[in-house]
N, C-alpha and C. Protein backbone atom coordinates (compact mmCIF):
# COMPACT_ATOMS: atom_id res chain seq x y z
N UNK A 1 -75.38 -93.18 65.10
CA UNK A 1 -76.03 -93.18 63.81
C UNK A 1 -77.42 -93.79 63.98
N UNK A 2 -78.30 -92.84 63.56
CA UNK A 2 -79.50 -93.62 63.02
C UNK A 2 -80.10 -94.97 62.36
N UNK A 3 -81.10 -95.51 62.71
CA UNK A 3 -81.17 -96.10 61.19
C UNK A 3 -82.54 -95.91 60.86
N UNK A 4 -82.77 -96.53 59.61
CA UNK A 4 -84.18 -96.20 58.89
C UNK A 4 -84.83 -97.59 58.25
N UNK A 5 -85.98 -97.58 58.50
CA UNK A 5 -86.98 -98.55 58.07
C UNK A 5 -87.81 -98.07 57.16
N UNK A 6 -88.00 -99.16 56.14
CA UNK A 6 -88.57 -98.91 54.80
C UNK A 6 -89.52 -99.90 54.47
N UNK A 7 -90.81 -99.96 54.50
CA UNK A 7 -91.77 -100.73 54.33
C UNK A 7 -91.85 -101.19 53.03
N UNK A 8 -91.46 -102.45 52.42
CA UNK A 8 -91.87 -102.83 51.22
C UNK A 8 -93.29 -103.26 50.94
N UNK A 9 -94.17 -103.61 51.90
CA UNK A 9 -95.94 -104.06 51.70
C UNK A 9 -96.28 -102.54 51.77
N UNK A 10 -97.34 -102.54 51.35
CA UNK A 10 -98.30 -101.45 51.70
C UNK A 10 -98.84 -101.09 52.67
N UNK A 11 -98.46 -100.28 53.35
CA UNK A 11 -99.02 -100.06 54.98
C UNK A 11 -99.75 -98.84 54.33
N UNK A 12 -100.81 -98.81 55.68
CA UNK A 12 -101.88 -98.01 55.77
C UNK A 12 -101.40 -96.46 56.01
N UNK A 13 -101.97 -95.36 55.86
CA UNK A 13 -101.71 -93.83 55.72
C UNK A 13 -102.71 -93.82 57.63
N UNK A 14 -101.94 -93.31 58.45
CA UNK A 14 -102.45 -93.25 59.87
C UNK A 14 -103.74 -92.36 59.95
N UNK A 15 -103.64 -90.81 58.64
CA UNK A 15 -104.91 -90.39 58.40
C UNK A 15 -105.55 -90.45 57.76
N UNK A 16 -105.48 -91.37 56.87
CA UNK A 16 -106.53 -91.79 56.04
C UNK A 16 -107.19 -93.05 55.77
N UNK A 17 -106.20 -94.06 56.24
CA UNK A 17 -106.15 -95.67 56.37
C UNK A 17 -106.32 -96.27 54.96
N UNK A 18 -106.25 -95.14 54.17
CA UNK A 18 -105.73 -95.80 52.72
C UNK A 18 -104.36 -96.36 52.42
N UNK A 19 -104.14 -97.24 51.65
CA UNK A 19 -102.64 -97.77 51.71
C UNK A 19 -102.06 -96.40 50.66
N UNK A 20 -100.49 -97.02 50.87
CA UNK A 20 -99.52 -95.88 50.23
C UNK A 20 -98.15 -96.58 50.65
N UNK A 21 -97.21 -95.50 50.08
CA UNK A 21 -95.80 -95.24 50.34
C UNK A 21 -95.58 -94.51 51.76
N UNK A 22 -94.38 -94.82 52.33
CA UNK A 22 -94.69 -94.15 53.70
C UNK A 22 -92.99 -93.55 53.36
N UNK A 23 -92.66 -92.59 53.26
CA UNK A 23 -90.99 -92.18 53.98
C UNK A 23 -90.96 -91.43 55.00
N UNK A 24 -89.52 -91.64 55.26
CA UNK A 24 -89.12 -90.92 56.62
C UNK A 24 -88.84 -89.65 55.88
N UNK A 25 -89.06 -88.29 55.89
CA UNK A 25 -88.35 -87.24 55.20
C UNK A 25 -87.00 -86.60 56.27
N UNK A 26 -86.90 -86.11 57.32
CA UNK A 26 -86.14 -85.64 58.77
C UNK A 26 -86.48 -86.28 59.66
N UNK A 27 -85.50 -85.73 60.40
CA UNK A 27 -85.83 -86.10 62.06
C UNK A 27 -85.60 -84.64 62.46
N UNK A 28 -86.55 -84.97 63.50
CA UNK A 28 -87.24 -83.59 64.34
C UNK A 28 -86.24 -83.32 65.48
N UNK A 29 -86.88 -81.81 65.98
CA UNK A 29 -85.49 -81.42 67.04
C UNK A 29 -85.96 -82.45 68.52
N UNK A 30 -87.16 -82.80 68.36
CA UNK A 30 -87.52 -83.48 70.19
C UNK A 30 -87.40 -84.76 69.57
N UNK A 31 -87.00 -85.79 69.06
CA UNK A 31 -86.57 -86.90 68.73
C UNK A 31 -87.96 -87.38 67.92
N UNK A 32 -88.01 -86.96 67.22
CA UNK A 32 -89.38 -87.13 65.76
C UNK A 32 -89.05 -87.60 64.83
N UNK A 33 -89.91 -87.96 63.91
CA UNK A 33 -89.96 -87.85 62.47
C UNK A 33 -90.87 -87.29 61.74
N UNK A 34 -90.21 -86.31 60.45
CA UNK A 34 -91.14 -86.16 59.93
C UNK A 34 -91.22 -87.28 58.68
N UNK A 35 -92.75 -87.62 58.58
CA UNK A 35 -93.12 -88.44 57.57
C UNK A 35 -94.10 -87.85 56.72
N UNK A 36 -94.38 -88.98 55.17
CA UNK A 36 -95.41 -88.41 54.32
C UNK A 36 -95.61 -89.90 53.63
N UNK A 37 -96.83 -89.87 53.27
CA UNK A 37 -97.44 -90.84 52.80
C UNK A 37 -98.07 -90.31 51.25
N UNK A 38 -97.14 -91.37 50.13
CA UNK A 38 -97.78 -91.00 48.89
C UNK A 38 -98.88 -92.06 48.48
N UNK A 39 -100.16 -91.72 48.12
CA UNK A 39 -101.04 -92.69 48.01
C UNK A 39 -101.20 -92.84 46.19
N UNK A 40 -101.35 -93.76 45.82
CA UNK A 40 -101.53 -94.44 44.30
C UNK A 40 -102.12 -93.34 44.00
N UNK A 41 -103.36 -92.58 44.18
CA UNK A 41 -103.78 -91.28 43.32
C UNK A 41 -102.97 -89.77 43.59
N UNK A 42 -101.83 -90.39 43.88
CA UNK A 42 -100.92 -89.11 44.23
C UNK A 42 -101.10 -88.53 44.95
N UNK A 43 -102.29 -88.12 45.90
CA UNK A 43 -102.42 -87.59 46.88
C UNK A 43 -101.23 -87.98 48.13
N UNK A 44 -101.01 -86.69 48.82
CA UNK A 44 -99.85 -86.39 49.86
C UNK A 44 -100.04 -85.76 51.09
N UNK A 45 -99.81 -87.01 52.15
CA UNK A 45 -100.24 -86.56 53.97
C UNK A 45 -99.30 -86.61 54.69
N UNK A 46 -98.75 -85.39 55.51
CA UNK A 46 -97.19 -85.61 55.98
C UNK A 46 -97.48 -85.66 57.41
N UNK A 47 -96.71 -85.97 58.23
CA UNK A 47 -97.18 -85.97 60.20
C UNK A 47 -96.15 -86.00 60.74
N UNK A 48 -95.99 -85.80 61.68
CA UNK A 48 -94.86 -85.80 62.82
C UNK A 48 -94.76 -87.59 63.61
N UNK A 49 -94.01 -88.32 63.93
CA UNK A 49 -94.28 -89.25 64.70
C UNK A 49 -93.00 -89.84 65.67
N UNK A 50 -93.35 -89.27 67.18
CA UNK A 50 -92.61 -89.36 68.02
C UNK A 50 -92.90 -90.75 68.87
N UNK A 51 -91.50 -91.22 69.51
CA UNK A 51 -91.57 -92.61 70.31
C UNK A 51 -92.57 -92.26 71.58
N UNK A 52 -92.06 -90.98 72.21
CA UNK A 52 -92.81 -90.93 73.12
C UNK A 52 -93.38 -89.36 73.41
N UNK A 53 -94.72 -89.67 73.89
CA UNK A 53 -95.94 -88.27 73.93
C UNK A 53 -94.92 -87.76 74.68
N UNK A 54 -94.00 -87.71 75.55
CA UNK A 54 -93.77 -86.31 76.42
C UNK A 54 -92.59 -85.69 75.81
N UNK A 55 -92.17 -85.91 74.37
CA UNK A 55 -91.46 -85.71 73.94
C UNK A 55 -92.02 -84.71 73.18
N UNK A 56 -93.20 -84.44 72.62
CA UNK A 56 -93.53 -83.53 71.89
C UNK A 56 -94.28 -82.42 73.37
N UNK A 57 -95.18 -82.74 74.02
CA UNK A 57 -96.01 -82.13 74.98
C UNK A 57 -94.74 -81.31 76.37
N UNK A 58 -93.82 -81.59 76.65
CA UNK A 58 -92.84 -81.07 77.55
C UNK A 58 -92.56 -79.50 76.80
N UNK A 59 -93.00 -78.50 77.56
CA UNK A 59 -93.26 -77.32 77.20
C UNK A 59 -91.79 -76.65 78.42
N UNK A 60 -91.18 -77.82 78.98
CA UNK A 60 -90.07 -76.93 79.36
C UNK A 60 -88.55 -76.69 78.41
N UNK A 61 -88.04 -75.51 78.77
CA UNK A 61 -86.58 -74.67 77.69
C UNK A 61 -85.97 -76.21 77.83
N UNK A 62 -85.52 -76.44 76.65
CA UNK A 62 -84.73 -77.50 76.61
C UNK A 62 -83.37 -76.64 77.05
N UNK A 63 -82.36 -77.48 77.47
CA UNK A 63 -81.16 -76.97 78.39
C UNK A 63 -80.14 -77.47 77.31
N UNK A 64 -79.25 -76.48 76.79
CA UNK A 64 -78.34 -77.38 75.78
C UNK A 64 -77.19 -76.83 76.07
N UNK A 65 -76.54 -77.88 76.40
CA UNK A 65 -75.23 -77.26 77.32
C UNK A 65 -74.01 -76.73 76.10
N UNK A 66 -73.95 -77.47 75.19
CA UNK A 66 -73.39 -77.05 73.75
C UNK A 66 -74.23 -76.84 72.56
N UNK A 67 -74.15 -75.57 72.20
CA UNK A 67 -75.15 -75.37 70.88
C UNK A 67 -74.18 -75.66 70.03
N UNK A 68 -75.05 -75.60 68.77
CA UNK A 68 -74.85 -76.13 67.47
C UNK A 68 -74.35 -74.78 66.98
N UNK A 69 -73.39 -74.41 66.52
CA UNK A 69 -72.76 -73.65 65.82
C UNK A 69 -72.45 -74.26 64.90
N UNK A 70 -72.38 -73.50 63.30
CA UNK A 70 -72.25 -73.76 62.21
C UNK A 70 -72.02 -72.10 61.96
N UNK A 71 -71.48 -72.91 60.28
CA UNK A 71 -71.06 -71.82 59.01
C UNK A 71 -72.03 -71.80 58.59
N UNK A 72 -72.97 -70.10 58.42
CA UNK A 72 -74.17 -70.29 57.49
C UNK A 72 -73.80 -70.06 56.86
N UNK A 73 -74.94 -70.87 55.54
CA UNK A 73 -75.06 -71.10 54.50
C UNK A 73 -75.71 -69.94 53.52
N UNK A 74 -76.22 -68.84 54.37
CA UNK A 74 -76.38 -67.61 53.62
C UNK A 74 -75.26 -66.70 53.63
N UNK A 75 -74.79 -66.17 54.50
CA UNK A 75 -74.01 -65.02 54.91
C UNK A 75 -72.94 -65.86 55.12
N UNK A 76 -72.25 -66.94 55.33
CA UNK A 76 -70.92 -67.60 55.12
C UNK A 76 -70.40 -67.23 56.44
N UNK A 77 -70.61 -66.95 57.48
CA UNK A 77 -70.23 -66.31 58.62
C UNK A 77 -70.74 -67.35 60.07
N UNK A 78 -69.79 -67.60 61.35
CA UNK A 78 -70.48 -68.45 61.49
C UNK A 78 -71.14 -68.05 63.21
N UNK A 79 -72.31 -68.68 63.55
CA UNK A 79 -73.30 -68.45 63.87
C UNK A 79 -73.82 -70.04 64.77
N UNK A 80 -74.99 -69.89 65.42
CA UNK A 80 -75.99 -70.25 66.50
C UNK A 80 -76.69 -71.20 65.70
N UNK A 81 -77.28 -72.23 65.56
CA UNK A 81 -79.13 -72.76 64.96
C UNK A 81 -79.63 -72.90 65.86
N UNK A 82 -80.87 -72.29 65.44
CA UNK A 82 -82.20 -72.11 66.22
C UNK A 82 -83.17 -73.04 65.83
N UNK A 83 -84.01 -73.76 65.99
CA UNK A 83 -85.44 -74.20 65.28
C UNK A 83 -86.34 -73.45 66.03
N UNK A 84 -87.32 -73.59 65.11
CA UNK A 84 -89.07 -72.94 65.66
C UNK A 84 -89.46 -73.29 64.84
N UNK A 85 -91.22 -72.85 65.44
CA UNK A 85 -92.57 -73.25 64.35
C UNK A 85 -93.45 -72.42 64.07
N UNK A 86 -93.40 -72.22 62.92
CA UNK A 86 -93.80 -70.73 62.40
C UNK A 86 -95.17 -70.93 62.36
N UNK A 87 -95.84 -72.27 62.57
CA UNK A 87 -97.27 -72.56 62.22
C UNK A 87 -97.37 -73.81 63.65
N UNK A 88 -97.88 -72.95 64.70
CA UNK A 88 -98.25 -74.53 65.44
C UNK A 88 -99.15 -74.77 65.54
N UNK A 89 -100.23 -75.06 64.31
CA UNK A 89 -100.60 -76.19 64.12
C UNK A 89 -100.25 -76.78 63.49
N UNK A 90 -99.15 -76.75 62.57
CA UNK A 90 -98.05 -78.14 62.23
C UNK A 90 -96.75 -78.20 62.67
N UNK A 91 -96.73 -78.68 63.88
CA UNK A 91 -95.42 -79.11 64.39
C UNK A 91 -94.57 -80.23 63.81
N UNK A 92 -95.06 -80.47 62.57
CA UNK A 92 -93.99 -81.24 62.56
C UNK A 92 -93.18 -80.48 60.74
N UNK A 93 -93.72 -79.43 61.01
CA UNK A 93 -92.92 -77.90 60.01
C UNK A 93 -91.75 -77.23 61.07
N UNK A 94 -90.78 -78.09 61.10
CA UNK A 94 -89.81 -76.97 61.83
C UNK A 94 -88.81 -75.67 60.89
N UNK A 95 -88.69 -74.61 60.95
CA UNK A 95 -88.00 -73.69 60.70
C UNK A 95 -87.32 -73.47 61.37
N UNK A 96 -85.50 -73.00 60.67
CA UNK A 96 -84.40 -72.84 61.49
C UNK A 96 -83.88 -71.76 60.80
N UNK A 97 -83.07 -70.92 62.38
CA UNK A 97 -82.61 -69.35 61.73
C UNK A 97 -81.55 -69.70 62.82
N UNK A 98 -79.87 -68.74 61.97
CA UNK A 98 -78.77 -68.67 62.28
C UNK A 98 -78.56 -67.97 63.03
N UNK A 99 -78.44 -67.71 64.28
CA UNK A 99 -78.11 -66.37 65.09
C UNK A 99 -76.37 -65.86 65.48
N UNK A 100 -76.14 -65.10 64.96
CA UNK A 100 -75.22 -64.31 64.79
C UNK A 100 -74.43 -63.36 66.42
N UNK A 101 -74.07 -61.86 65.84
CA UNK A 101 -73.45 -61.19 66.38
C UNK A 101 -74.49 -60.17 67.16
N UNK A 102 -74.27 -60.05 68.23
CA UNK A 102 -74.58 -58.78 68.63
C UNK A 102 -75.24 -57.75 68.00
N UNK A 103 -76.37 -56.83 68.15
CA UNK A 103 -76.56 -55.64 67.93
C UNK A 103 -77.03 -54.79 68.48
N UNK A 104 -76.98 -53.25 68.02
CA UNK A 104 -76.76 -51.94 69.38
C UNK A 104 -78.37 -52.28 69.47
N UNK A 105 -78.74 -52.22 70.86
CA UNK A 105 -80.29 -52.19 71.22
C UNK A 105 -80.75 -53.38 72.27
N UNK A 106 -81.84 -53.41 72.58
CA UNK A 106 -82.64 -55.03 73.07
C UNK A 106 -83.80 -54.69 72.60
N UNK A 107 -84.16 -56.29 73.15
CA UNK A 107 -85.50 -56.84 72.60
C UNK A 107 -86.49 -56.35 73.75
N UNK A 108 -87.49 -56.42 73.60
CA UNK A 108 -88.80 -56.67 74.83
C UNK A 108 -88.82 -55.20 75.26
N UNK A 109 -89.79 -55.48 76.21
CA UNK A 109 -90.07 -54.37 77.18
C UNK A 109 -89.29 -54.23 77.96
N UNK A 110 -88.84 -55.08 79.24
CA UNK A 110 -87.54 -55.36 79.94
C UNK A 110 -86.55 -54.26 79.29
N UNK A 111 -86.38 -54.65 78.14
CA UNK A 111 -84.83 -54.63 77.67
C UNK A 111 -83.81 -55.25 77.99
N UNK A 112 -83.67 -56.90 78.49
CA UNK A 112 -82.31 -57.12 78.85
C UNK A 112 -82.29 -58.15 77.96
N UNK A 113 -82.74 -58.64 76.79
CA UNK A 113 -82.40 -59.52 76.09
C UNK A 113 -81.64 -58.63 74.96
N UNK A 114 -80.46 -58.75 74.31
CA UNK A 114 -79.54 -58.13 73.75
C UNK A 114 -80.55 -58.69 72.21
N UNK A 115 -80.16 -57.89 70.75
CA UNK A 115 -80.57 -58.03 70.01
C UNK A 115 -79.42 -58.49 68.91
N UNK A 116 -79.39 -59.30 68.34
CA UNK A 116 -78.52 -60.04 67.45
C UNK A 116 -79.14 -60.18 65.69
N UNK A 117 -78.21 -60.59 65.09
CA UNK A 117 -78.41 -60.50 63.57
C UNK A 117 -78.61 -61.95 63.30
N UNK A 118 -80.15 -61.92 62.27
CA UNK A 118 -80.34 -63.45 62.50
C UNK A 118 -80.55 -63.87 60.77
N UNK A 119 -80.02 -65.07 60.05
CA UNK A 119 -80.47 -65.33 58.88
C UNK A 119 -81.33 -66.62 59.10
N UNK A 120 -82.86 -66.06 58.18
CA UNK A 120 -83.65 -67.20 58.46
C UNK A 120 -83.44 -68.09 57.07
N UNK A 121 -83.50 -69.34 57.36
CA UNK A 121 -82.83 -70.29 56.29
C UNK A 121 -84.44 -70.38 55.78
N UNK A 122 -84.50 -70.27 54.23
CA UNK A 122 -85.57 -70.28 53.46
C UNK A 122 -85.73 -70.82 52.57
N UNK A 123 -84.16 -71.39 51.71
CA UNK A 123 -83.87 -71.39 50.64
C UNK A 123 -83.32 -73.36 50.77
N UNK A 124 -84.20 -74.28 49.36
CA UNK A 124 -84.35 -75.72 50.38
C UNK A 124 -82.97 -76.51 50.26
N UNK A 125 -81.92 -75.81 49.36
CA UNK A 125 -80.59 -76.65 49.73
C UNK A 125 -79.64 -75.92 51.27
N UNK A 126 -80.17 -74.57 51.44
CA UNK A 126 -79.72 -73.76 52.87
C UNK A 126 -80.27 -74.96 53.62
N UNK A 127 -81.24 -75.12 53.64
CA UNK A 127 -82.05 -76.06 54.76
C UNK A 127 -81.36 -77.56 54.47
N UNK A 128 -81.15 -78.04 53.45
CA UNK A 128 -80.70 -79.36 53.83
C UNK A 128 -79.44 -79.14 54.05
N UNK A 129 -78.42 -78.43 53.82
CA UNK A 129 -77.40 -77.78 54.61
C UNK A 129 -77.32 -78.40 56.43
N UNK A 130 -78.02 -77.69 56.47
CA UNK A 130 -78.06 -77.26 58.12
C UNK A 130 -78.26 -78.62 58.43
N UNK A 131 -79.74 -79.58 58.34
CA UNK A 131 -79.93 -80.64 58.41
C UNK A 131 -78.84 -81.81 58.39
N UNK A 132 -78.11 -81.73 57.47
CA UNK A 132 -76.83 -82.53 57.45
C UNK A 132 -76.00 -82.20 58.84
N UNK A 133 -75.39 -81.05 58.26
CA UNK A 133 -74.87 -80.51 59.68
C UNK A 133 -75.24 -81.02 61.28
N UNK A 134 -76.72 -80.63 61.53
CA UNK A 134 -77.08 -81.04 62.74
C UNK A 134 -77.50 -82.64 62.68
N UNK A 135 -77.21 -83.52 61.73
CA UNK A 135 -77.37 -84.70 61.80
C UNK A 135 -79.01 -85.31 61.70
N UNK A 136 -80.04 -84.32 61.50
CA UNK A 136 -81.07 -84.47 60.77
C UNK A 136 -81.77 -84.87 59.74
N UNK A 137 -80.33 -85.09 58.14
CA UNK A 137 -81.39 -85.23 57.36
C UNK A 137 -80.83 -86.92 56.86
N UNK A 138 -82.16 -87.03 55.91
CA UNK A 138 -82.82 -88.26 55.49
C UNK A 138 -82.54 -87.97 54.03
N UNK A 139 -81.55 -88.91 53.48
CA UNK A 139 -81.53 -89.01 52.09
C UNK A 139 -82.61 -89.67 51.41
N UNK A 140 -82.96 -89.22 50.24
CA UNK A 140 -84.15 -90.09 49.63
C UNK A 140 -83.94 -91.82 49.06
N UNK A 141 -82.78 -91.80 48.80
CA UNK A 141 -82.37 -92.98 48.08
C UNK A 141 -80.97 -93.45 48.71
């Protein structure tokens, strides 16, 4: 189990060095957090913040000897999680899709990657779903 730290003084916003609220919102798939900082004029700055740089910068296949299988939460059927980043320049936006069964065909030029049925989770209680599941999420209160 995790735990979580909660700043009662006002700490500084890392990009703006204005004070604020700081929460933890998730934890990331390379051992992250995502955070956001609410500042007194409501303004809102969210970031990624990992213990250590080679945790985000290690560009090798992570090796996972047991995947995460789950019941999705769209199609009720159960299935693979995936994360990715649909935008990298914010890595600390991860998106996760269910990968499924088999289908007639492949991917690529090659052709030897088989093609499968995938539900991309879009919908934000699907997503805190999964999060629970994979032991990711961060209650607010």
């Amino acid at each position: 189990m995790r735990a979580r730290t909660i700043l009662t003084l006002d700490p500084k916003c890392p990009l703006c060095r204005l004070p604020g609220r700081i929460y933890s919102i998730e934890y990331l798939p390379k051992n992250g957090e995502y955070k956001e900082c609410i500042h007194y004029d409501n303004s809102v700055h969210k970031w990624a913040e990992y213990a250590v740089a080679g945790d985000i910068t290690d560009k090798n296949k992570r090796k996972v000897s047991k995947p995460d299988r789950i019941v999705c939460p769209k199609c009720k059927k159960r299935g693979r999680v995936n994360d990715f980043l649909e935008d990298l320049r914010k890595p600390y936006e991860v998106s996760y899709v269910v990968v499924h069964e088999k289908l007639k065909g492949t991917w690529g030029k090659a052709g030897t990657m088989a093609k499968r049925r995938r539900c991309y989770i879009r919908d934000k209680e699907q997503r805190d779903y999964i999060l629970k599941r994979l032991g990711r999420y961060i209650s607010k209160w």
